[in-house]
PDB file of N, CA and C in Angstrom:
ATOM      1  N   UNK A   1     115.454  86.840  70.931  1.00  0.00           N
ATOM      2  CA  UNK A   1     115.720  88.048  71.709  1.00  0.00           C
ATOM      3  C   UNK A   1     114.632  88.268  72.767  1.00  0.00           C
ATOM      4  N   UNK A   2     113.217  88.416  72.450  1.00  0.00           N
ATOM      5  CA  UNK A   2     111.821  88.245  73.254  1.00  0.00           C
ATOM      6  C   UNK A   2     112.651  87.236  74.342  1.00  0.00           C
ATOM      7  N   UNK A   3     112.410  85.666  73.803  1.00  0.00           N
ATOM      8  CA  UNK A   3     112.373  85.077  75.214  1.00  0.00           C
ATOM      9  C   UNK A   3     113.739  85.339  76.136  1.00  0.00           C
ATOM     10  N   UNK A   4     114.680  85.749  75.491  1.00  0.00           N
ATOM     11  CA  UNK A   4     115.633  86.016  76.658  1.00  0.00           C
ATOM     12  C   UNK A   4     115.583  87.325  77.297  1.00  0.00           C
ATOM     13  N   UNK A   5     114.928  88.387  76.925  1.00  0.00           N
ATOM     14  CA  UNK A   5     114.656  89.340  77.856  1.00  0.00           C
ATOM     15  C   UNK A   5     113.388  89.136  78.678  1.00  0.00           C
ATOM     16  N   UNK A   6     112.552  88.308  78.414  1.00  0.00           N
ATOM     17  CA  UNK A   6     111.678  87.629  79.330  1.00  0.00           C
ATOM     18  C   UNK A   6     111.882  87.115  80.251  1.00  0.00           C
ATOM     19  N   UNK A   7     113.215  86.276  80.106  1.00  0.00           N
ATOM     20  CA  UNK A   7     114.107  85.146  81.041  1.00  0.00           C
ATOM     21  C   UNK A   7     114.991  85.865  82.033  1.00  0.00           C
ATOM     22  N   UNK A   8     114.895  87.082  81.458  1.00  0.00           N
ATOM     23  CA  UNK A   8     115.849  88.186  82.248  1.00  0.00           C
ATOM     24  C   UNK A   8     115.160  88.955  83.582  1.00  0.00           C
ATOM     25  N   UNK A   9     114.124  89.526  82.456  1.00  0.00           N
ATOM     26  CA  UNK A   9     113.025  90.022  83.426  1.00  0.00           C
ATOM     27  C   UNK A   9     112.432  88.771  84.947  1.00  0.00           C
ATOM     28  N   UNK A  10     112.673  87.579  84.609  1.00  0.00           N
ATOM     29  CA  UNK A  10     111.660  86.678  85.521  1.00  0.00           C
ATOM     30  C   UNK A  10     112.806  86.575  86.737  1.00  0.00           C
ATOM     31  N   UNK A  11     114.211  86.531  85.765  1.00  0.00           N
ATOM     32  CA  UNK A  11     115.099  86.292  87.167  1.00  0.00           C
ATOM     33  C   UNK A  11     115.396  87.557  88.409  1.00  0.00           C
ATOM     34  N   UNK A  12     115.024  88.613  87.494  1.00  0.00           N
ATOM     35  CA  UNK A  12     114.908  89.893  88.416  1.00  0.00           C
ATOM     36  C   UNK A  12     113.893  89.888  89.498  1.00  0.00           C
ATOM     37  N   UNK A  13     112.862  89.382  88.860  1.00  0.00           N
ATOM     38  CA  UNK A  13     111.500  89.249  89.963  1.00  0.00           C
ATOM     39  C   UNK A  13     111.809  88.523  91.290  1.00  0.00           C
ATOM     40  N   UNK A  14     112.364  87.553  90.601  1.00  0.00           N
ATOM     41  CA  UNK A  14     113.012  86.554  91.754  1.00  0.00           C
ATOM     42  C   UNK A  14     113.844  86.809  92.679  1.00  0.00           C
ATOM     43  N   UNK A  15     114.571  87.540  92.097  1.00  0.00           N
ATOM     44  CA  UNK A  15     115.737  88.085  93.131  1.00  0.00           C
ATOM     45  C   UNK A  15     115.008  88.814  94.005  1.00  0.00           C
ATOM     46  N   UNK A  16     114.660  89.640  93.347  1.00  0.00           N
ATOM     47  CA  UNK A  16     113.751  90.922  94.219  1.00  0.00           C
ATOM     48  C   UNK A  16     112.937  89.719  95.506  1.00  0.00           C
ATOM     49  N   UNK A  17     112.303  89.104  94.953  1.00  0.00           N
ATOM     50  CA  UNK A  17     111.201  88.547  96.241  1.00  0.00           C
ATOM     51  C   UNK A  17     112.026  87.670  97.146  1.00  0.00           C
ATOM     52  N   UNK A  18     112.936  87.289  96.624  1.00  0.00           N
ATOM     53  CA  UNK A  18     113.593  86.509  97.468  1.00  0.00           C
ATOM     54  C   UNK A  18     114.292  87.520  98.404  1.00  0.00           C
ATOM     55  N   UNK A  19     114.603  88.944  97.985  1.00  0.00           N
ATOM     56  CA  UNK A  19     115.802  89.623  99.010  1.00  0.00           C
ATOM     57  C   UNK A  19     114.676  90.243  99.507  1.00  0.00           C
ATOM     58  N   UNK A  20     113.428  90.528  99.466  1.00  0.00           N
ATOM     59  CA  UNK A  20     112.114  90.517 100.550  1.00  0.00           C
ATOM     60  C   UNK A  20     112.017  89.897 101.701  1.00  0.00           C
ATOM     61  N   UNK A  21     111.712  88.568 101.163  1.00  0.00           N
ATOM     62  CA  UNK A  21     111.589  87.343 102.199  1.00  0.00           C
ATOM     63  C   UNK A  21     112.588  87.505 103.383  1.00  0.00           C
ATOM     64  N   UNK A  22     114.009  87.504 102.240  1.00  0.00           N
ATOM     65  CA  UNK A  22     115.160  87.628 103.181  1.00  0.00           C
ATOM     66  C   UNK A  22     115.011  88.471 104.264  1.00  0.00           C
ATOM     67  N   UNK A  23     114.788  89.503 104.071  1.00  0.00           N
ATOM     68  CA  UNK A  23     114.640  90.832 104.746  1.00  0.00           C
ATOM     69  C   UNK A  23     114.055  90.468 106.196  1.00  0.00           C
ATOM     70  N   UNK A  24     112.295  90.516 105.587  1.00  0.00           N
ATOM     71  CA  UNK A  24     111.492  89.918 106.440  1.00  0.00           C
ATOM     72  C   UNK A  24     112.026  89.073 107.524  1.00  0.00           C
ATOM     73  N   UNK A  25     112.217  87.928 106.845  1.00  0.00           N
ATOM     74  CA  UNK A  25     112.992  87.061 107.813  1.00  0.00           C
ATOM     75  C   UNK A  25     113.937  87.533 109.231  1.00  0.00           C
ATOM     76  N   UNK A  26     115.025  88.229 108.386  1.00  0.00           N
ATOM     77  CA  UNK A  26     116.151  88.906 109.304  1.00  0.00           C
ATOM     78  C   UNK A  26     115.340  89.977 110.327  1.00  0.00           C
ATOM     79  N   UNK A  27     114.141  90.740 109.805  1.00  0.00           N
ATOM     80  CA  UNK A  27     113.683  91.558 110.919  1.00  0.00           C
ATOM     81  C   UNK A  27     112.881  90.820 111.588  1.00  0.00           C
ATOM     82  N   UNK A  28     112.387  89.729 111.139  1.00  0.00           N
ATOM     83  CA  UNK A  28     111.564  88.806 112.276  1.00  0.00           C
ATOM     84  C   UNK A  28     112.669  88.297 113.335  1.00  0.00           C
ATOM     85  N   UNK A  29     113.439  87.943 112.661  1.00  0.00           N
ATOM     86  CA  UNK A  29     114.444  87.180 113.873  1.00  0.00           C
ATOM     87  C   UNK A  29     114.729  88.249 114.947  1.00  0.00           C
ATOM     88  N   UNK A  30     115.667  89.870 114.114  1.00  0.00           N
ATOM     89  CA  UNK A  30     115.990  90.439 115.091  1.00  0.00           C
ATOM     90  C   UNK A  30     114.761  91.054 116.141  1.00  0.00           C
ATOM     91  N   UNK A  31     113.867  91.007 115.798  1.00  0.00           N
ATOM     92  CA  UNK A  31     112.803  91.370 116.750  1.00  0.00           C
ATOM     93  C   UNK A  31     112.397  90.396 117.691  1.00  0.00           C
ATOM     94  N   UNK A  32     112.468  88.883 117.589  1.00  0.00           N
ATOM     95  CA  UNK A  32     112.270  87.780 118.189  1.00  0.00           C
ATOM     96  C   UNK A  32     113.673  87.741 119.187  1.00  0.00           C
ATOM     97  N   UNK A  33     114.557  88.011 118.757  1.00  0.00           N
ATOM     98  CA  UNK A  33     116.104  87.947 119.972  1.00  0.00           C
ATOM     99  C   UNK A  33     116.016  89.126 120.696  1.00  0.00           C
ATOM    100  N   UNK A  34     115.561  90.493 119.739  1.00  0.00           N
ATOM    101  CA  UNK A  34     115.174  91.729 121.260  1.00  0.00           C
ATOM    102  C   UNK A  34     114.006  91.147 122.157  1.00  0.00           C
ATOM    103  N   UNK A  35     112.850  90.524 122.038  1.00  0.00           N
ATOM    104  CA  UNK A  35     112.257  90.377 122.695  1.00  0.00           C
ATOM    105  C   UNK A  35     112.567  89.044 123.971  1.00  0.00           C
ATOM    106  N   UNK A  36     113.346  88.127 123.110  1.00  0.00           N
ATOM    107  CA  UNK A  36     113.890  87.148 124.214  1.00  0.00           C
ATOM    108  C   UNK A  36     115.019  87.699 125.382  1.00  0.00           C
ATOM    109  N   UNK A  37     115.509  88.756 125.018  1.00  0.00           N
ATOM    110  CA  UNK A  37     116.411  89.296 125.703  1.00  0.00           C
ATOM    111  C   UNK A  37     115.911  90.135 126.491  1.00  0.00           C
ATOM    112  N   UNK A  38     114.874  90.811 126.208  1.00  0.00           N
ATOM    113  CA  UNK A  38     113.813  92.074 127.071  1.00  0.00           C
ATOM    114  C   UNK A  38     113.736  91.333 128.610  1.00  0.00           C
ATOM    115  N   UNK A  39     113.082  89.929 127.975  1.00  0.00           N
ATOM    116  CA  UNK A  39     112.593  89.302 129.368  1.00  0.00           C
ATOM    117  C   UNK A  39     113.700  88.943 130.635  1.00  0.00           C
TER     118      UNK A  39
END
């Protein structure tokens, strides 16, 4: 029971940082295409 709510907990973490990154990512881009377009 322990290790599978452990296994549970780790995949949550993951998700979470990964839909961060994601994030990040997507506002880097859209800020990189407003600025190519500014010019």
């Amino acid at each position: 029971m322990m290790g599978d709510s452990m296994m549970g907990g780790m995949m949550w973490l993951m998700a979470i940082f990964w839909l961060l990154i994601a994030a990040v990512l997507v506002l880097a881009i859209a800020a990189l295409v407003k600025y190519l377009f500014k010019k």
